[in-house]
PDB file of N, CA and C in Angstrom:
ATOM      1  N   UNK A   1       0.840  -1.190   0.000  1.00  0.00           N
ATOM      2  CA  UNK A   1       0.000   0.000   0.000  1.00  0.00           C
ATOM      3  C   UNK A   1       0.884   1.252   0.000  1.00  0.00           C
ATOM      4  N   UNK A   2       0.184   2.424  -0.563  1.00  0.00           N
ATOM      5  CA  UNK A   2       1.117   3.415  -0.798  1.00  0.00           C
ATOM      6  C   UNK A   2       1.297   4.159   0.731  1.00  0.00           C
ATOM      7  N   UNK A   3       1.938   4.928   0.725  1.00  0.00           N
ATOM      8  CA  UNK A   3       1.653   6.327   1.719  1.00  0.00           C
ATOM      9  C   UNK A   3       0.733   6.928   1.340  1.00  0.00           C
ATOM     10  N   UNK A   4      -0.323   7.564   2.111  1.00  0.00           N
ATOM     11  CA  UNK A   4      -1.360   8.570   2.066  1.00  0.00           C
ATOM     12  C   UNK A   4      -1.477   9.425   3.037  1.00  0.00           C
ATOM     13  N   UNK A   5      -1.243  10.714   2.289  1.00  0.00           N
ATOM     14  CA  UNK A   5      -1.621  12.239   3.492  1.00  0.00           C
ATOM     15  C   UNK A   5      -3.314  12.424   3.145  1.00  0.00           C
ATOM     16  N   UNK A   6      -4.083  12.975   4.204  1.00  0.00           N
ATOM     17  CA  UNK A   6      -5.584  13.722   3.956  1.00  0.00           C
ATOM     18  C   UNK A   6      -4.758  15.391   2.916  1.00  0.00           C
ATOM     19  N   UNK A   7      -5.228  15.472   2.445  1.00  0.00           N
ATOM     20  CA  UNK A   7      -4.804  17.525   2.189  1.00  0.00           C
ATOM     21  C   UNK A   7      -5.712  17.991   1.291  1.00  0.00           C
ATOM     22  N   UNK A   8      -6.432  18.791   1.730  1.00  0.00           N
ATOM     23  CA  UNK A   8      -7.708  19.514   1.730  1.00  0.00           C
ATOM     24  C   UNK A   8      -8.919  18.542   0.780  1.00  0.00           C
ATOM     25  N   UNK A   9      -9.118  17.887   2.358  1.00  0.00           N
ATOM     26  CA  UNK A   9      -9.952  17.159   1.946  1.00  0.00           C
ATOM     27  C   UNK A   9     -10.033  15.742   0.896  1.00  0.00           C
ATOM     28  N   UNK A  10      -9.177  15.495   0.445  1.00  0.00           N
ATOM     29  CA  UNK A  10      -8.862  14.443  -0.338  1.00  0.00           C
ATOM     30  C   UNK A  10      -7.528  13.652  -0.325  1.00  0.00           C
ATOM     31  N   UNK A  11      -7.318  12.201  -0.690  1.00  0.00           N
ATOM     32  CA  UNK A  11      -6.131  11.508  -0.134  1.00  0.00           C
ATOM     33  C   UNK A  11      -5.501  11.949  -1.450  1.00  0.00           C
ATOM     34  N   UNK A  12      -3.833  12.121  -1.012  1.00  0.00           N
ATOM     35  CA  UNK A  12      -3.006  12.371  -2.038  1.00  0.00           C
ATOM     36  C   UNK A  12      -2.062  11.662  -1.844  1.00  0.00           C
ATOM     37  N   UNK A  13      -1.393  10.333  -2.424  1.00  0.00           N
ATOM     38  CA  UNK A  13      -0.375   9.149  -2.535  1.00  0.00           C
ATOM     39  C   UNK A  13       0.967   9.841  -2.685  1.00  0.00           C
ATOM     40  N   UNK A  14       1.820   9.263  -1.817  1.00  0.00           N
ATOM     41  CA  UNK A  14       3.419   9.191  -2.135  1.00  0.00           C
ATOM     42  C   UNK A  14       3.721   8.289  -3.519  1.00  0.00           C
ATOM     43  N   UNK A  15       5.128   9.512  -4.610  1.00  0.00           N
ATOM     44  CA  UNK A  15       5.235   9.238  -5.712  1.00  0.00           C
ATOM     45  C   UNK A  15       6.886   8.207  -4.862  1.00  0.00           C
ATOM     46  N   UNK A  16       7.347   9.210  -4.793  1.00  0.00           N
ATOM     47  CA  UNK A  16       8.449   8.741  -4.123  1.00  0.00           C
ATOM     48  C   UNK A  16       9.400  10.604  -3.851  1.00  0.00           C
ATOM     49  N   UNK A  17      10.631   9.570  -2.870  1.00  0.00           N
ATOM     50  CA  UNK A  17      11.167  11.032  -2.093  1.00  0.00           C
ATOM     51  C   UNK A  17      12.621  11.132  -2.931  1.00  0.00           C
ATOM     52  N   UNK A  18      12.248  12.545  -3.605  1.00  0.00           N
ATOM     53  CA  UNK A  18      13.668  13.008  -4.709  1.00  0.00           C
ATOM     54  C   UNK A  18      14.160  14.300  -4.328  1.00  0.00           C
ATOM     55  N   UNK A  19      15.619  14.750  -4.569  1.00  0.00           N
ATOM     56  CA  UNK A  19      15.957  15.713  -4.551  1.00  0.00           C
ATOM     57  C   UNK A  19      15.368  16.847  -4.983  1.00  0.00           C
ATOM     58  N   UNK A  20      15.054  18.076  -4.184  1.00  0.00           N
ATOM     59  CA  UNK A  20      14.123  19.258  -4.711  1.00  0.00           C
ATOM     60  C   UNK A  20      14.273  19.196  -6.006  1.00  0.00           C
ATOM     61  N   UNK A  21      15.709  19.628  -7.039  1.00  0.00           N
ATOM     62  CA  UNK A  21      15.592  20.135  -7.975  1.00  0.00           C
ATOM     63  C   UNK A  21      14.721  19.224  -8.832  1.00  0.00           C
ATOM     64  N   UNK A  22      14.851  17.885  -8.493  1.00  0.00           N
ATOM     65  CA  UNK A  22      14.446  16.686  -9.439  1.00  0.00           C
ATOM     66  C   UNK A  22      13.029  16.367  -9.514  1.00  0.00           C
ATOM     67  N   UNK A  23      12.402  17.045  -7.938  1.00  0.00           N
ATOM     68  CA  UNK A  23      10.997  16.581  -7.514  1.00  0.00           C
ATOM     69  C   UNK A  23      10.021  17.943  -8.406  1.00  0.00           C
ATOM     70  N   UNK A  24      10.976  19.068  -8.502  1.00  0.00           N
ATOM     71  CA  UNK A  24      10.385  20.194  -9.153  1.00  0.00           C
ATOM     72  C   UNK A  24      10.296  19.995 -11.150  1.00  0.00           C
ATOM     73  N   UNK A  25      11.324  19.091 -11.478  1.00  0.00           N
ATOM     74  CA  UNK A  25      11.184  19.025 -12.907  1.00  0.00           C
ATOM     75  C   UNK A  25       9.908  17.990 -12.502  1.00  0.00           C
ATOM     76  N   UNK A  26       9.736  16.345 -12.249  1.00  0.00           N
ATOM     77  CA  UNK A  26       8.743  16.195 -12.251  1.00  0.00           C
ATOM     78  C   UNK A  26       7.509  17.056 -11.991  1.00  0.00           C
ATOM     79  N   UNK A  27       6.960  18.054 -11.224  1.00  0.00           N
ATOM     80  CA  UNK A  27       6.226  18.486 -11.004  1.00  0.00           C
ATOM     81  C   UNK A  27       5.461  19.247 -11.931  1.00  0.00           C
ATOM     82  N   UNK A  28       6.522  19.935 -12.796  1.00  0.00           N
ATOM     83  CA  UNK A  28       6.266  20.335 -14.226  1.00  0.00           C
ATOM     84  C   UNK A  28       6.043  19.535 -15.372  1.00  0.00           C
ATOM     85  N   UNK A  29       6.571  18.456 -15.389  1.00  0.00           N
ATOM     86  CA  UNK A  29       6.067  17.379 -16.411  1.00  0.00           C
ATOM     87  C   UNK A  29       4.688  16.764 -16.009  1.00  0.00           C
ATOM     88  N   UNK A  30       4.677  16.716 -14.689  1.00  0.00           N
ATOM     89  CA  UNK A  30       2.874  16.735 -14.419  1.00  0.00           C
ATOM     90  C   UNK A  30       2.293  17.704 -14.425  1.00  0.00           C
ATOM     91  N   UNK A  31       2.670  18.917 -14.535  1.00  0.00           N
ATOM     92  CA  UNK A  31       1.279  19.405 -14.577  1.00  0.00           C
ATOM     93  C   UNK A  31       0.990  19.775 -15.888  1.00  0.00           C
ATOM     94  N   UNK A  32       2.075  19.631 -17.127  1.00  0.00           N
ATOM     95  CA  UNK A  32       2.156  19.548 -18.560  1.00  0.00           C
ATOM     96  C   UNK A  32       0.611  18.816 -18.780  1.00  0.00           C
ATOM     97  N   UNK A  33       0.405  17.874 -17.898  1.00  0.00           N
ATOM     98  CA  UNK A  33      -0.127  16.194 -18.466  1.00  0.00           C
ATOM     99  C   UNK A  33      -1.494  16.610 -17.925  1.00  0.00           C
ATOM    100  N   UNK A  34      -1.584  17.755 -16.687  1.00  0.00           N
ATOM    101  CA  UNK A  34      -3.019  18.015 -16.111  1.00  0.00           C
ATOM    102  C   UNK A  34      -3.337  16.807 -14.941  1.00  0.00           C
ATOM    103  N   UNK A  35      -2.209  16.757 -14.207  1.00  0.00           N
ATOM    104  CA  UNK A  35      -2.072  15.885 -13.099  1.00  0.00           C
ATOM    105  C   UNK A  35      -1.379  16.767 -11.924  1.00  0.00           C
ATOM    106  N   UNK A  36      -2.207  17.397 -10.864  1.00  0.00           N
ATOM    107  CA  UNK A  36      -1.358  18.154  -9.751  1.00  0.00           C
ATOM    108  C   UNK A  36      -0.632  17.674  -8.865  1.00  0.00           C
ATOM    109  N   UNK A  37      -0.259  18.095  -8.442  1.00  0.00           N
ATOM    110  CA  UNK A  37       1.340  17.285  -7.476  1.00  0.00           C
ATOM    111  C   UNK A  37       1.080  18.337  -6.495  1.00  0.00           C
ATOM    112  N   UNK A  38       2.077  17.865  -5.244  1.00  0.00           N
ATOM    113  CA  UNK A  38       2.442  18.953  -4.139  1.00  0.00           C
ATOM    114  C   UNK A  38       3.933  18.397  -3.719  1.00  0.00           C
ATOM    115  N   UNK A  39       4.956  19.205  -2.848  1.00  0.00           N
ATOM    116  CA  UNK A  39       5.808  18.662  -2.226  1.00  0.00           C
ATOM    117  C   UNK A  39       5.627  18.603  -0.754  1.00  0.00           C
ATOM    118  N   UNK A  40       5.965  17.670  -0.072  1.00  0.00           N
ATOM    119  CA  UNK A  40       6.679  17.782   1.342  1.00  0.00           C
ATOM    120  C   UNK A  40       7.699  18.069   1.675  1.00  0.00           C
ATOM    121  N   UNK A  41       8.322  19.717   2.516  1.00  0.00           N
ATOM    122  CA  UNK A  41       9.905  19.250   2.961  1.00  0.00           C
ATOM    123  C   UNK A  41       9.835  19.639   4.204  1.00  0.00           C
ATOM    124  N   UNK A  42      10.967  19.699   5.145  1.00  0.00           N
ATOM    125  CA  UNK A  42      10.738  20.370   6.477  1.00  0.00           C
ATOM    126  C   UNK A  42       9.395  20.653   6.265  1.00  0.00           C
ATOM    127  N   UNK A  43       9.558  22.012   5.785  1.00  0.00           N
ATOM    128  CA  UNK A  43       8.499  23.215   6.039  1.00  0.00           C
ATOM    129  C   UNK A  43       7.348  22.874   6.070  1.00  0.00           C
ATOM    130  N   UNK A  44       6.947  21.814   5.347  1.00  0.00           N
ATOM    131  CA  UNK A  44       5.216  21.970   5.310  1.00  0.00           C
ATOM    132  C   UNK A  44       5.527  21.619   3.946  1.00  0.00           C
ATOM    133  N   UNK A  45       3.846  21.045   3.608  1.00  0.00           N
ATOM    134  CA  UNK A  45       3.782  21.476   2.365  1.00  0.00           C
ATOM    135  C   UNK A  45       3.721  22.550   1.252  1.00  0.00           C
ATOM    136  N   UNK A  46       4.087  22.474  -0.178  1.00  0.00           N
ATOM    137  CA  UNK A  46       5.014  22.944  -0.923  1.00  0.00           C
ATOM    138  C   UNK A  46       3.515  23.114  -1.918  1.00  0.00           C
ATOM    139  N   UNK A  47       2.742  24.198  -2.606  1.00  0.00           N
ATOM    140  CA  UNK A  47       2.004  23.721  -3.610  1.00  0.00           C
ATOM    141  C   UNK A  47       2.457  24.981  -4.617  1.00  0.00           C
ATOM    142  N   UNK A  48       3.584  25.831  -4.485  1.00  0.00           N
ATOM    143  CA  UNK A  48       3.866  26.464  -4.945  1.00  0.00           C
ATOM    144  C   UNK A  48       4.796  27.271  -4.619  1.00  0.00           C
ATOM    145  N   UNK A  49       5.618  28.606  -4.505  1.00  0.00           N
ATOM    146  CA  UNK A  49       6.442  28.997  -3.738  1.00  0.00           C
ATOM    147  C   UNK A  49       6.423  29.516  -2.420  1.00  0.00           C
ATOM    148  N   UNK A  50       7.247  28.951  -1.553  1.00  0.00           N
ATOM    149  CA  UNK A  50       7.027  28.801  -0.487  1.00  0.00           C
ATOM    150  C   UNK A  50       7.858  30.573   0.239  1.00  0.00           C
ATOM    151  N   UNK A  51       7.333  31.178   0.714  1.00  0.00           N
ATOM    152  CA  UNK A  51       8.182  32.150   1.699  1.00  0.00           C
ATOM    153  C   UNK A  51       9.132  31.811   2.186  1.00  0.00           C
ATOM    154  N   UNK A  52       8.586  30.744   3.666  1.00  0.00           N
ATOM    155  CA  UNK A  52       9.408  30.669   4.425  1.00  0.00           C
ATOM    156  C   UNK A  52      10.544  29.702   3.916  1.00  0.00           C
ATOM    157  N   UNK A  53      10.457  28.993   2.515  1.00  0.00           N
ATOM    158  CA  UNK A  53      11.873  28.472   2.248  1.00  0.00           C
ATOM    159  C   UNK A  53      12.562  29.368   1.602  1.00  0.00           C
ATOM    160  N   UNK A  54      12.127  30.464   0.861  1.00  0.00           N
ATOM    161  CA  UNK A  54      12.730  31.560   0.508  1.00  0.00           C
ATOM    162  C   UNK A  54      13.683  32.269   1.222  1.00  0.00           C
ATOM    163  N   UNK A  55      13.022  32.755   2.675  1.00  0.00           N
ATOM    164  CA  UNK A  55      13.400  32.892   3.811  1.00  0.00           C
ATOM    165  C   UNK A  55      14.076  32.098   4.062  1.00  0.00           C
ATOM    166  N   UNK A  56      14.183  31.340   4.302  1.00  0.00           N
ATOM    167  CA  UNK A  56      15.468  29.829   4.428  1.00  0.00           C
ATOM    168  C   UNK A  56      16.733  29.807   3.643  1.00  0.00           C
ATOM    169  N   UNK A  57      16.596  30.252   2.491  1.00  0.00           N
ATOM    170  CA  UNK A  57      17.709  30.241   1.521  1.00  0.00           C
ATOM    171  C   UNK A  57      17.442  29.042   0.418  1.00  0.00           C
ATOM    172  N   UNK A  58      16.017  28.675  -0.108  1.00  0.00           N
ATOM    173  CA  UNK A  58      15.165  27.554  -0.866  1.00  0.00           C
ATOM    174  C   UNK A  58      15.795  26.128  -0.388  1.00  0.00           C
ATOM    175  N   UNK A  59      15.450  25.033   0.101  1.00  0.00           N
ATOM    176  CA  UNK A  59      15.602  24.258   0.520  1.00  0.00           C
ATOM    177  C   UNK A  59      15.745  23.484  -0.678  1.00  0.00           C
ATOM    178  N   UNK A  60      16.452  22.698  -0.898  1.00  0.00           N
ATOM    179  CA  UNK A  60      16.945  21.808  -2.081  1.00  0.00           C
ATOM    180  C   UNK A  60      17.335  20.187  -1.557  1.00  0.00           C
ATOM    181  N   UNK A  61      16.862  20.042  -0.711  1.00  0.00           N
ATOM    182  CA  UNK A  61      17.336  19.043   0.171  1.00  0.00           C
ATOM    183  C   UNK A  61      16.253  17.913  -0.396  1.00  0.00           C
ATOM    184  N   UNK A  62      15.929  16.908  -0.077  1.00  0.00           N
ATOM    185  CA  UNK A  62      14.890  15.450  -0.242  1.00  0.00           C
ATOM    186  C   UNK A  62      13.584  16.195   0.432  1.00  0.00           C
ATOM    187  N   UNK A  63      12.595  15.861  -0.776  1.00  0.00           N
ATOM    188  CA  UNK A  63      11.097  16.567  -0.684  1.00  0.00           C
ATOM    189  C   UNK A  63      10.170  15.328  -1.215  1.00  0.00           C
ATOM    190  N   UNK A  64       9.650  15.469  -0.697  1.00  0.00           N
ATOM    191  CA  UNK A  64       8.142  13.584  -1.146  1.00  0.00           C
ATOM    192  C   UNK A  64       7.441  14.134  -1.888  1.00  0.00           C
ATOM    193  N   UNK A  65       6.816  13.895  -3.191  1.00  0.00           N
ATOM    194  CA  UNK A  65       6.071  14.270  -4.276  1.00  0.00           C
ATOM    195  C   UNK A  65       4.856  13.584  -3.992  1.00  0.00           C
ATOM    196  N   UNK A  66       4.162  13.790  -3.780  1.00  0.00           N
ATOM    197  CA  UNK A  66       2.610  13.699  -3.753  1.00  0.00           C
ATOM    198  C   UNK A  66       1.577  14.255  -4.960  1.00  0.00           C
ATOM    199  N   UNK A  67       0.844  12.881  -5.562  1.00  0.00           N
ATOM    200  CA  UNK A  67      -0.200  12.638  -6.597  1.00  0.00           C
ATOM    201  C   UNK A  67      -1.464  12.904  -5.551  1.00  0.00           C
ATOM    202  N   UNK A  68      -2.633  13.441  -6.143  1.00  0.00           N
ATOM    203  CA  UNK A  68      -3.830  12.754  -5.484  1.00  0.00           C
ATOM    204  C   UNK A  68      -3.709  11.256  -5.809  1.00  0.00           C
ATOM    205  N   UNK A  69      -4.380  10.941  -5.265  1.00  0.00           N
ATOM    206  CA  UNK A  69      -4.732   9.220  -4.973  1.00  0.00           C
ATOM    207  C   UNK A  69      -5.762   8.695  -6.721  1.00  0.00           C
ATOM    208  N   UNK A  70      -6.912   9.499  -6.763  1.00  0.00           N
ATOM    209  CA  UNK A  70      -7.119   9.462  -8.418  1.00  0.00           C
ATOM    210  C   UNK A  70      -6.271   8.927  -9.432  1.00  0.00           C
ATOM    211  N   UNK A  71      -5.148   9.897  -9.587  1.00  0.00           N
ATOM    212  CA  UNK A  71      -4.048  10.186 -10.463  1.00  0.00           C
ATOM    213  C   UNK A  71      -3.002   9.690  -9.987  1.00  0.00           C
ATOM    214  N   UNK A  72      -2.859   8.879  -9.049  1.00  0.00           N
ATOM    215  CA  UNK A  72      -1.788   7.921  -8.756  1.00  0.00           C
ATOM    216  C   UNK A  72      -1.059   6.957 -10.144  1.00  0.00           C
ATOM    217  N   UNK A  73      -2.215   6.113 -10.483  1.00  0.00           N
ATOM    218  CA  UNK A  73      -1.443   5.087 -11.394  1.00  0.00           C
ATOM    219  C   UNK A  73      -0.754   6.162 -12.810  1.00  0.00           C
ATOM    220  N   UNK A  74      -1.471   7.295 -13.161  1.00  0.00           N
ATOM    221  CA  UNK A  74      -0.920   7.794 -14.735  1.00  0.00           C
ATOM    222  C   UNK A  74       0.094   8.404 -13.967  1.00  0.00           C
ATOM    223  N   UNK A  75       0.403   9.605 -12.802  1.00  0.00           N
ATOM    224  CA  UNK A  75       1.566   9.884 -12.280  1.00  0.00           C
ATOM    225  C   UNK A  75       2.630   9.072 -12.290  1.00  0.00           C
ATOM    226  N   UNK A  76       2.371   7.328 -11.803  1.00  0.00           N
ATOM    227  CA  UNK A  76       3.613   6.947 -12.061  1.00  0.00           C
ATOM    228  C   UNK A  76       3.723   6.203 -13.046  1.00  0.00           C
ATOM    229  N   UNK A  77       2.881   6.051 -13.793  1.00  0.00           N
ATOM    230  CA  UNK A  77       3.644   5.585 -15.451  1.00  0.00           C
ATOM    231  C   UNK A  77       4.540   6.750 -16.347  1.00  0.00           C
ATOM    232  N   UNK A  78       3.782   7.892 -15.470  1.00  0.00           N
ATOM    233  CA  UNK A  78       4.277   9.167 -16.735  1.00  0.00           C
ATOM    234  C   UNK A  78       5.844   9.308 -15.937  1.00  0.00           C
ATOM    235  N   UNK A  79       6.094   9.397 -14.712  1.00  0.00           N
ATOM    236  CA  UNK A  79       7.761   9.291 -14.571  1.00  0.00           C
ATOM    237  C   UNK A  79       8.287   7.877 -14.909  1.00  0.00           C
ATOM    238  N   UNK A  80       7.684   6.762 -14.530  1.00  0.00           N
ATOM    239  CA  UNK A  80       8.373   5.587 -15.149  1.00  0.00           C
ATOM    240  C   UNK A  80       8.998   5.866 -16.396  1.00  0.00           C
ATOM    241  N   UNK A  81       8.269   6.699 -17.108  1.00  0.00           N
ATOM    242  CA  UNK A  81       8.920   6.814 -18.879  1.00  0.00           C
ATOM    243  C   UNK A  81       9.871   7.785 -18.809  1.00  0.00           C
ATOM    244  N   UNK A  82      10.361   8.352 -18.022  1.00  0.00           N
ATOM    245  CA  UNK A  82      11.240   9.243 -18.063  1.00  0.00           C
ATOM    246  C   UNK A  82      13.028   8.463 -17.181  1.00  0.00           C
TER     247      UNK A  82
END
């Protein structure tokens, strides 16, 4: 079974946990496809630019990519192909 967070209101599945820069190109190749993503790092979740990692000096460190649960299986076929 996957990982599942609640976030606003609906379950959203762990893709898997990648380096910021790497978790941010996926994020853009999903949302190319019309599949939303979010990150986890320290901070909280990530659904766009964050302040306080700004404030931080952007955190680039290991961040968990999160699919809704819906869009789980095409999320990970569409990085499988990459």
């Amino acid at each position: 079974m996957n990982q599942q967070e609640m976030l606003g209101g609906n379950l959203w599945n762990l893709l898997e946990t990648y380096p910021r820069p790497i978790a941010e190109s996926f994020r853009r190749m999903l949302e190319a496809e019309g599949i939303p993503s979010v990150l986890r790092t320290p901070f909280g979740w990530v659904m766009g630019n964050s302040v306080i990692e700004v404030e931080a000096g952007a955190y680039q460190g290991d961040v968990l990519l999160y699919v809704p649960e819906v869009c789980f299986d095409d999320a990970r076929d569409l990085i499988g192909e990459v």
